[in-house]
Protein backbone atom coordinates (compact mmCIF):
# COMPACT_ATOMS: atom_id res chain seq x y z
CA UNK A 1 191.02 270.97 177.72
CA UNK A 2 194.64 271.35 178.61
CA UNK A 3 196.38 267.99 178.79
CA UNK A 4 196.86 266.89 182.28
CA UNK A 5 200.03 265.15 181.89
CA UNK A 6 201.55 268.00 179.72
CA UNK A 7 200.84 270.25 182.56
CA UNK A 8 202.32 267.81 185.28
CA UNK A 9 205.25 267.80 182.90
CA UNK A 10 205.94 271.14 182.38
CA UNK A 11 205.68 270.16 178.55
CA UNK A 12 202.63 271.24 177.37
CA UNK A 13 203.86 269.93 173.79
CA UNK A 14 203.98 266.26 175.36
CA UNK A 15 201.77 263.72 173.95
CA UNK A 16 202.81 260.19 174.11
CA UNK A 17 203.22 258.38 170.79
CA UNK A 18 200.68 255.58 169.87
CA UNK A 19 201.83 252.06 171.94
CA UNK A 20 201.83 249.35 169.42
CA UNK A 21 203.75 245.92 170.60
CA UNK A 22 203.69 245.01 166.11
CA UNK A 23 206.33 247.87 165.98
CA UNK A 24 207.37 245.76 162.24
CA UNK A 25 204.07 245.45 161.52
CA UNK A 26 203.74 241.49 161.08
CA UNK A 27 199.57 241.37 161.13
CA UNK A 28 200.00 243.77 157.78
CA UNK A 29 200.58 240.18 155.89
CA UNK A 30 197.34 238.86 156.12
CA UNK A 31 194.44 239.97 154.10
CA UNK A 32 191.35 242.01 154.69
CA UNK A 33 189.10 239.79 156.23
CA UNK A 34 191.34 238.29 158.42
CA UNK A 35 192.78 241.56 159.94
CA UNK A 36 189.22 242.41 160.69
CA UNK A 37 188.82 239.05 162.58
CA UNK A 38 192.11 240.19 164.55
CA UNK A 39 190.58 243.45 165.07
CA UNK A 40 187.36 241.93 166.63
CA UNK A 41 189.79 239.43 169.03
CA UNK A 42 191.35 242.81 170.31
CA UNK A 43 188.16 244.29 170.74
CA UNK A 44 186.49 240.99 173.09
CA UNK A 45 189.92 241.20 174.81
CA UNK A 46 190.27 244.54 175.35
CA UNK A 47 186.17 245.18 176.21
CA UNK A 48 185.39 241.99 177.92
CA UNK A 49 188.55 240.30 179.59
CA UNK A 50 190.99 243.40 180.35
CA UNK A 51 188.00 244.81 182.73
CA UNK A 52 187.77 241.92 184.65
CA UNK A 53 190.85 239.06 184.51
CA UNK A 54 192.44 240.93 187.68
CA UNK A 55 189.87 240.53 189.57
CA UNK A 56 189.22 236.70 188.40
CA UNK A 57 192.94 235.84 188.79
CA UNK A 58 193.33 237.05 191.40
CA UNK A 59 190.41 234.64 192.89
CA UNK A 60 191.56 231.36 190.53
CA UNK A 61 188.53 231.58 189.08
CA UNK A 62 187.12 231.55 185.76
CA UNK A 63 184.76 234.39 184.12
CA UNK A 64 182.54 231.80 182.25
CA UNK A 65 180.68 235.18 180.81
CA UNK A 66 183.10 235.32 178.72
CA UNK A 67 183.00 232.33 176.56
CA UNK A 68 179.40 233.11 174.65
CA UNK A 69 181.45 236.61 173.38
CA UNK A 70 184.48 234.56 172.14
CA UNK A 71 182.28 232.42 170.52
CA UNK A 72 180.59 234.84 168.82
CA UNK A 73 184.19 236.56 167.27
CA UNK A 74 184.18 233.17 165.94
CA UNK A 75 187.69 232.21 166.55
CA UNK A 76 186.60 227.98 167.50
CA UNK A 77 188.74 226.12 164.75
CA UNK A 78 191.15 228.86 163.20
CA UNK A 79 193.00 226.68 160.52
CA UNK A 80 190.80 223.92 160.59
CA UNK A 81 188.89 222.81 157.42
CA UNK A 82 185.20 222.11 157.63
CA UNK A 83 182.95 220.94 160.83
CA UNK A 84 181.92 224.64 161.80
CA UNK A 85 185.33 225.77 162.36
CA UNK A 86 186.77 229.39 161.56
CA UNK A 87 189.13 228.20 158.91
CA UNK A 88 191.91 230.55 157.74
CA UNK A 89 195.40 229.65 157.88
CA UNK A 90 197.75 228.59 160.46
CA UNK A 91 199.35 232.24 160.96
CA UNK A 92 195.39 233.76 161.52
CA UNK A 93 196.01 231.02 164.04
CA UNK A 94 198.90 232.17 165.41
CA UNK A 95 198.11 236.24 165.49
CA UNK A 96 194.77 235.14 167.49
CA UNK A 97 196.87 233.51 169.68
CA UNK A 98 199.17 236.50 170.16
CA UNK A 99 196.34 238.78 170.64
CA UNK A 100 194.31 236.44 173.03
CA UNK A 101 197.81 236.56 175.06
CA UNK A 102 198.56 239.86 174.79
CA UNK A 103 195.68 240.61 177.26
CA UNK A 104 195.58 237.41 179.15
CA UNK A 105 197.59 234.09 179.01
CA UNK A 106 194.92 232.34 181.19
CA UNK A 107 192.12 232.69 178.64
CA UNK A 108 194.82 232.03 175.52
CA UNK A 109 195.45 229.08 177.57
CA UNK A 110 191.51 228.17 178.01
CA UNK A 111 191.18 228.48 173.69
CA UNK A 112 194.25 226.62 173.31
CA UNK A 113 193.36 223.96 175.29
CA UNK A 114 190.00 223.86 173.61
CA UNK A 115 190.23 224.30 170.29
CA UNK A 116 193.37 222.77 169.88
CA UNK A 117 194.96 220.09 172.34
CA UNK A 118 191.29 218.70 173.08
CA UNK A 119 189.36 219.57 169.36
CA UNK A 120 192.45 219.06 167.54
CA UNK A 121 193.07 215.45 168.82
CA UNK A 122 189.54 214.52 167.54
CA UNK A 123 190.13 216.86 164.30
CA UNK A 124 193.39 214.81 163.30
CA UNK A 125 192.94 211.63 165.24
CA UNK A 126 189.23 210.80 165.01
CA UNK A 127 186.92 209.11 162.40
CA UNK A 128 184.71 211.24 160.55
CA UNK A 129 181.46 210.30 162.23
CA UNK A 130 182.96 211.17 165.43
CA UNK A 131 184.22 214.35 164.03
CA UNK A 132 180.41 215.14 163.31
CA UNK A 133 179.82 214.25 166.38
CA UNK A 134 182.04 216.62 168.53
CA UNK A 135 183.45 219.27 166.35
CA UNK A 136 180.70 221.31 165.63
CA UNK A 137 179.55 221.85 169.09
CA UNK A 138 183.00 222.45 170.16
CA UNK A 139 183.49 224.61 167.05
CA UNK A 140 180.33 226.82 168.89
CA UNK A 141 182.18 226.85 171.95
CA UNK A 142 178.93 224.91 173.20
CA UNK A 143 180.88 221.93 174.71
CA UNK A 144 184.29 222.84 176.05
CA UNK A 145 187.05 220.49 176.00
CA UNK A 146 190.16 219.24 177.64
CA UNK A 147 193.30 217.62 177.05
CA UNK A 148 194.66 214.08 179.25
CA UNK A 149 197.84 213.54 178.79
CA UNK A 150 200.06 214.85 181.40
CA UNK A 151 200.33 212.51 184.80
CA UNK A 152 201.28 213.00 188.46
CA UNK A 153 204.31 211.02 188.11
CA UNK A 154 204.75 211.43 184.07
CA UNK A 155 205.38 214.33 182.12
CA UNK A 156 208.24 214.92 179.86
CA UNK A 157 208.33 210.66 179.78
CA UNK A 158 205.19 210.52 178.43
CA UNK A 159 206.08 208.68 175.39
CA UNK A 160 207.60 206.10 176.66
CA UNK A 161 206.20 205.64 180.61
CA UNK A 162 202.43 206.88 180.36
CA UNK A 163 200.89 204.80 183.34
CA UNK A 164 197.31 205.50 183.07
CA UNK A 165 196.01 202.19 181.22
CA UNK A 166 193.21 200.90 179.36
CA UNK A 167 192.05 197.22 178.57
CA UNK A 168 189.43 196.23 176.06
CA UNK A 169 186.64 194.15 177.23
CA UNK A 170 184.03 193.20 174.65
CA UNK A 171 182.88 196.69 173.09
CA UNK A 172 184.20 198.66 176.38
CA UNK A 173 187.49 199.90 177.28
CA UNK A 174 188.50 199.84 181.32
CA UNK A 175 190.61 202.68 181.92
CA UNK A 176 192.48 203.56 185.10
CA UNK A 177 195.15 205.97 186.18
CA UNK A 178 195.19 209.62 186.87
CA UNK A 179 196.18 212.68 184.83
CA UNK A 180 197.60 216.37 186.37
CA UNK A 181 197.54 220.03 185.55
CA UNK A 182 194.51 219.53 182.87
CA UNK A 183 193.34 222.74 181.91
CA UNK A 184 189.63 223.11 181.74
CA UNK A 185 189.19 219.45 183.61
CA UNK A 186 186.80 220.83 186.15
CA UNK A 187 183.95 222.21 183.30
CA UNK A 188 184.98 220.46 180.48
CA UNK A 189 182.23 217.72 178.97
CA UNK A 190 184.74 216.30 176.21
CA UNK A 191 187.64 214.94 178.40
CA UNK A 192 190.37 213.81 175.35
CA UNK A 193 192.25 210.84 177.71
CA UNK A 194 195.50 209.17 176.49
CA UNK A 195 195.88 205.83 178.25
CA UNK A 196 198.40 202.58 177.78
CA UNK A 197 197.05 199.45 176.21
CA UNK A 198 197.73 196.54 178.66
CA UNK A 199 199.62 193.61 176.95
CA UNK A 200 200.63 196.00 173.70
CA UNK A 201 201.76 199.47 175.01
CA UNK A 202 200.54 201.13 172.32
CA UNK A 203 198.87 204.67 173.50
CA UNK A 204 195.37 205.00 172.67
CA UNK A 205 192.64 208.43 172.80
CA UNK A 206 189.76 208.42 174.13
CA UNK A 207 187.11 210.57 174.33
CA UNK A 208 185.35 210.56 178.26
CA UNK A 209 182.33 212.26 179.26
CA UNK A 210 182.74 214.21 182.74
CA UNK A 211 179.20 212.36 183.57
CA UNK A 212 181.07 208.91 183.69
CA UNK A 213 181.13 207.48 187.22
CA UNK A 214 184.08 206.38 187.25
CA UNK A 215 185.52 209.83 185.95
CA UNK A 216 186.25 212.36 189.04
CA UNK A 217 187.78 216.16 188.62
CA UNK A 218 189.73 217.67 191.64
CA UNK A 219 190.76 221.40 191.02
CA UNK A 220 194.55 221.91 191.57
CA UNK A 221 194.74 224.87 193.63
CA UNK A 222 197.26 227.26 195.36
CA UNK A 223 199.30 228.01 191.57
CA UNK A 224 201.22 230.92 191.35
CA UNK A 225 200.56 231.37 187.53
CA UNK A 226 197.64 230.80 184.65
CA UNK A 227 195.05 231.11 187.94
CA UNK A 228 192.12 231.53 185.78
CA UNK A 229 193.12 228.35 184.07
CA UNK A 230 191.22 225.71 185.81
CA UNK A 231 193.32 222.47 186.19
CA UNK A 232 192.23 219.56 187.37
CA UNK A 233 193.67 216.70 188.27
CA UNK A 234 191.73 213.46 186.81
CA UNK A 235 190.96 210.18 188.34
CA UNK A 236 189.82 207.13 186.38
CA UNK A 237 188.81 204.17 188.20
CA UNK A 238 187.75 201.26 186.20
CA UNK A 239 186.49 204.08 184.12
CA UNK A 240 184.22 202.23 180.91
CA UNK A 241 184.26 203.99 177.95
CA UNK A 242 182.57 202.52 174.65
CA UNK A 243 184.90 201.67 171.79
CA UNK A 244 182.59 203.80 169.77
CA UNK A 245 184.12 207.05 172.00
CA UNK A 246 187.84 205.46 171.16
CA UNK A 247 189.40 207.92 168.76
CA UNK A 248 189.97 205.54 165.58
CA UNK A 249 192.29 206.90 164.24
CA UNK A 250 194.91 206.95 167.39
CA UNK A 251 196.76 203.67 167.85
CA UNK A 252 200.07 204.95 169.00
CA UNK A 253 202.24 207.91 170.80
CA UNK A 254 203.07 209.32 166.71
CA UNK A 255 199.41 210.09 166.61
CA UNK A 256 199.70 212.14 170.11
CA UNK A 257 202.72 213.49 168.89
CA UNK A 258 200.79 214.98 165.58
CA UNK A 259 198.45 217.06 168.24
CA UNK A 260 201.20 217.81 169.94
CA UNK A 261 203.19 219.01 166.88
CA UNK A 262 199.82 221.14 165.89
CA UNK A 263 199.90 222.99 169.16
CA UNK A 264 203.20 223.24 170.16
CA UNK A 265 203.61 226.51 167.57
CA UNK A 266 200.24 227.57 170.00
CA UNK A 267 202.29 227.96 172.93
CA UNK A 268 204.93 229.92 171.10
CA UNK A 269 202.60 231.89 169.99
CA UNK A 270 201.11 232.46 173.35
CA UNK A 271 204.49 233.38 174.50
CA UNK A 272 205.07 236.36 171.83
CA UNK A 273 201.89 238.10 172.99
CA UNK A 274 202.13 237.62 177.02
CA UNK A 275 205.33 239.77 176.27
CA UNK A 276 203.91 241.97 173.82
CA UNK A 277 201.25 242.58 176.54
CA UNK A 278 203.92 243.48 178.85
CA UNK A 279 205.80 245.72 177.00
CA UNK A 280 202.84 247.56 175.90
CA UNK A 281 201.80 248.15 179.75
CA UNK A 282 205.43 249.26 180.62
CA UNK A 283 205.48 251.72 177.83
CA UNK A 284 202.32 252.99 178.89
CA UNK A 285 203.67 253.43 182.64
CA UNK A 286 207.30 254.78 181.25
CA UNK A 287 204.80 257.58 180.07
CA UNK A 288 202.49 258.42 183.08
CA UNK A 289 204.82 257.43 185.77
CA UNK A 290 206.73 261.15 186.67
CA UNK A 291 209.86 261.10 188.66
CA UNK A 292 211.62 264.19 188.75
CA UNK A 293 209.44 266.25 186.81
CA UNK A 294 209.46 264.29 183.65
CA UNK A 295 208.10 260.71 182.36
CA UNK A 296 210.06 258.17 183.23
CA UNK A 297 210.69 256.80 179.78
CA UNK A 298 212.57 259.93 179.26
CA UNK A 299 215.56 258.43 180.77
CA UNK A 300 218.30 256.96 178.92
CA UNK A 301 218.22 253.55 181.22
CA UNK A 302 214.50 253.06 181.31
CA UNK A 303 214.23 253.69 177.35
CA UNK A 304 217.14 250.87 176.99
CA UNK A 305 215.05 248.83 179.14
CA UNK A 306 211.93 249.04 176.45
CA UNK A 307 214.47 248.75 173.54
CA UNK A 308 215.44 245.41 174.70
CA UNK A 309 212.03 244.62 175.37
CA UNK A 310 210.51 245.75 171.79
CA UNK A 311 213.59 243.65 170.23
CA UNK A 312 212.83 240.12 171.92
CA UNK A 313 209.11 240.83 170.94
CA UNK A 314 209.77 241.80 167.34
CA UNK A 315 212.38 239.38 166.96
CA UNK A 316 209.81 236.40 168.28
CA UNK A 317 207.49 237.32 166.03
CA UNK A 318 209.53 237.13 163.29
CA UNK A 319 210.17 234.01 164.34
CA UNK A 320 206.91 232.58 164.35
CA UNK A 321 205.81 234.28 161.37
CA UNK A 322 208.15 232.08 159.39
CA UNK A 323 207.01 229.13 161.22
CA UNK A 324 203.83 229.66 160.41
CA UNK A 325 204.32 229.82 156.96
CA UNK A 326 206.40 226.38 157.14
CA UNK A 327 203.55 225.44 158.96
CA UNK A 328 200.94 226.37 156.21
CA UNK A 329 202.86 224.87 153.42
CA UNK A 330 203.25 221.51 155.31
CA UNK A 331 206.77 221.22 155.53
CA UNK A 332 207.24 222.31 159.36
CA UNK A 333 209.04 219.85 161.50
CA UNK A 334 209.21 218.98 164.97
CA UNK A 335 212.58 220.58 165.11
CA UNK A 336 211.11 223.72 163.83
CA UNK A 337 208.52 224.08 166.31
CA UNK A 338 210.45 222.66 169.40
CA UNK A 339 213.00 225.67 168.53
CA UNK A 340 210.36 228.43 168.67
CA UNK A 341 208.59 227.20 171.67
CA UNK A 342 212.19 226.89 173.62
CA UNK A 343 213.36 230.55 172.15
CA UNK A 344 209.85 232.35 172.16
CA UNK A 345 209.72 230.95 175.92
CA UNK A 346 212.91 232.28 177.19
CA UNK A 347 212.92 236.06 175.91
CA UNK A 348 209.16 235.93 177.33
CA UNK A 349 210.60 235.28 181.04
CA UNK A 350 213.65 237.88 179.87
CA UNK A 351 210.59 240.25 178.49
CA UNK A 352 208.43 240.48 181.42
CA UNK A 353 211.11 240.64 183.63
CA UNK A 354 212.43 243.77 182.08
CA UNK A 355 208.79 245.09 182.76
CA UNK A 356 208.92 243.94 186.27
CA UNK A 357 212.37 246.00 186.55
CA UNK A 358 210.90 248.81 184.60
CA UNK A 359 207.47 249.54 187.35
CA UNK A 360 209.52 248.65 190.29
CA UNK A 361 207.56 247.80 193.29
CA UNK A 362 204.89 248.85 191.45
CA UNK A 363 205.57 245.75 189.11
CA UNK A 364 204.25 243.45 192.07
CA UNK A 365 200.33 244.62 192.10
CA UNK A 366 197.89 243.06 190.20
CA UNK A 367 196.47 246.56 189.33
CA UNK A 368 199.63 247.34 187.45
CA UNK A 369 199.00 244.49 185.03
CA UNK A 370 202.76 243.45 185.00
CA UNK A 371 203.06 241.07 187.97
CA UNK A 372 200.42 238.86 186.23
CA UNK A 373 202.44 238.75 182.94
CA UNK A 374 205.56 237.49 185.26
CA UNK A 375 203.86 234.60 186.57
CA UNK A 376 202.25 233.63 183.45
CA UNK A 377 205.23 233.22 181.88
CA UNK A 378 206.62 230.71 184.31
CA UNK A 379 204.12 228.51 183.23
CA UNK A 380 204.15 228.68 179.25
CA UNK A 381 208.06 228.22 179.94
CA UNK A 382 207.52 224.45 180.80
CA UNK A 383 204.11 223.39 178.93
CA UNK A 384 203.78 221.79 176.20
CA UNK A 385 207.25 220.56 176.12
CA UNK A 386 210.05 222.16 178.20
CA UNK A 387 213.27 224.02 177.32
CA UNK A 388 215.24 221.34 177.82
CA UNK A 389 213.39 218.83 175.48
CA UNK A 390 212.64 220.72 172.85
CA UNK A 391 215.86 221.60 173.21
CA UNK A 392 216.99 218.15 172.60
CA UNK A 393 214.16 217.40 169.59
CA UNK A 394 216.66 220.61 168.01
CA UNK A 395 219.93 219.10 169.11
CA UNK A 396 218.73 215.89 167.45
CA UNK A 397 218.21 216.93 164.20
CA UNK A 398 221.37 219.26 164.17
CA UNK A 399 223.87 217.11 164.56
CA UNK A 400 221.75 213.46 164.40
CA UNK A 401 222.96 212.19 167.52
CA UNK A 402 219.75 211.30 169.87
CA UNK A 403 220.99 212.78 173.67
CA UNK A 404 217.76 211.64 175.31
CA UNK A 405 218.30 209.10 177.99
């Protein structure tokens, strides 16, 4: 059969070169088995969330179909040791992250959240009988959890001005306060809540059921990005939690600044592969898309355009290759991951706008994949730490002069 888009061409030699966003071939470090475990993310991204995340994005909603299949890939834990969880090493954590963004942000997001803000403040924060407790459901993707740490009025000043609180009376702790943009809030049944102990200041963790009756969930709707993310924003109200769901081993903000630590290299991560997704759809369209009787990526401005794209993806990766390793021989600091997640975040925005500029109006419908990427990237520019204060965590330890008011 005569190639379609050889004949539309007038090139009947034509036929596109494979589209592969690891143009220096970064998953080639890892071993074996875990390249087959990245092959079998790509294949639950590609075969069950590329079909259908337009469609749910474009209604903020959810596809809860999905999460038996991504539980089955086994991905719940990737660098954790024992409990159920995948194991591995912190750059198999990183490359599923990639790939999980690649296709969507939203459901990179949803794992993230899970397995690591709300399973990796019990993994590093709790006791081990409440890790037996939690992790291996969570582990099995059979109670999904989420992450309270964020407020209405409180977000980068977290450390310092948290105003949810929590009081200890006899074995039961009284928390009140709210908490904003939580991501999986409105279905999750292990709600991780960070609250201010009255009289000492000192942040504590607990862990809140979304059964409690004095727990309520209101979806925060109308966002322009991560719309399959469902974020909620939580109410306590003389909210009683038993000191046995306390995390134990979280006493102050350093211990939320560990899970925070963990996950920031998440986000980075998140942010190489919403632009690697990106560039591989505007590639793909620089090929089909004919203007004047020939591809558009046959023209010396478009192919600049995926040149510059291709270099802020390679060069990210790079990036967080490196980190990763730092991060899997236990030397990373906060500095190191506070500079990826500011860097990786900016070329994303500068990536998918490139792809934007590449479709043209075609950029701005859902169909065309690209417009999604654009406004996903707004929001892993400012979570989990924004530019500007990572960027200060950096300019800290450069030059040892604290700029933070």
């Amino acid at each position: 059969m005569a190639n379609p888009q050889a004949t539309r061409t007038g090139r009947p030699d034509y036929v596109p070169p494979p589209i592969d966003g690891d143009f220096y071939g970064i998953a080639n470090v890892m071993s074996e088995s875990e390249r087959a475990l990245l092959r079998r993310v790509r294949a639950f991204t590609e075969g069950a969330v590329a079909p259908v995340i337009e469609e749910y994005w474009g209604r903020d909603e959810f596809p809860f179909a999905i999460v038996p299949k991504m539980a089955e890939i086994g991905i719940g834990g990737v660098g954790y040791e024992g409990y159920g969880a995948a194991g591995g090493s912190w750059l198999l954590n990183g490359l599923v992250a990639m790939e999980l963004a690649r296709v969507d942000a939203s459901v990179a997001t949803f794992w993230g959240v899970h397995t690591g803000l709300s399973a990796g403040s019990i993994y590093l924060c709790g006791d081990e009988q409440q890790k037996q407790r939690w992790l291996p459901p969570m582990m099995r993707f059979e109670k999904i959890g989420s992450f309270g740490l964020t407020e209405p009025l409180v977000g980068s000043a977290t450390s310092g001005g948290m105003l949810t609180t929590c009081r200890r009376e006899g074995d039961v702790w009284i928390l009140n306060g709210q908490k904003k943009w939580i991501g999986n809030a409105t279905f999750a049944e292990i709600n991780v809540i960070w609250a201010r102990e009255e009289g000492t200041n000192e942040v504590k963790g607990f862990v809140v059921g979304k059964d409690n009756p004095r727990f309520s969930v209101e979806k925060i709707r109308t966002k322009m990005a991560l719309r399959v993310v469902q974020n909620g924003l939580i109410t306590l109200k003389d909210c009683s939690v038993p000191e046995a769901d306390r995390l134990q081993n979280a006493n102050t903000f350093k211990d939320t600044a560990k899970v925070l630590r963990m996950t920031r290299t998440g986000v980075a991560w998140f942010a190489v592969g919403c632009q690697m997704g990106a560039y591989e759809h505007a590639l793909r369209y620089a090929t089909e898309r004919i203007q004047f009787g020939r591809p558009i990526g046959g023209f010396q401005l478009v192919q600049d355009l995926l040149v510059r794209m291709l270099g802020n993806v390679t060069s990210t990766q790079a990036m967080m290759l490196r980190l990763a390793q730092l991060q899997d021989e236990g030397v990373m600091r906060d500095e190191h991951a506070s500079l990826a997640k500011a860097f990786c975040t900016v070329k994303c925005r500068e990536t998918v706008g490139y792809a934007r500029e590449l479709l043209g109006g075609n950029g701005i419908l859902l169909e065309n994949h690209i417009g999604r990427f654009v406004a996903d990237a707004e929001a892993i520019y400012s979570y989990e730490g924004t530019r500007e204060m990572n960027t200060l965590i950096v300019g800290k330890a450069i030059t040892g002069l604290s700029a933070f008011v």
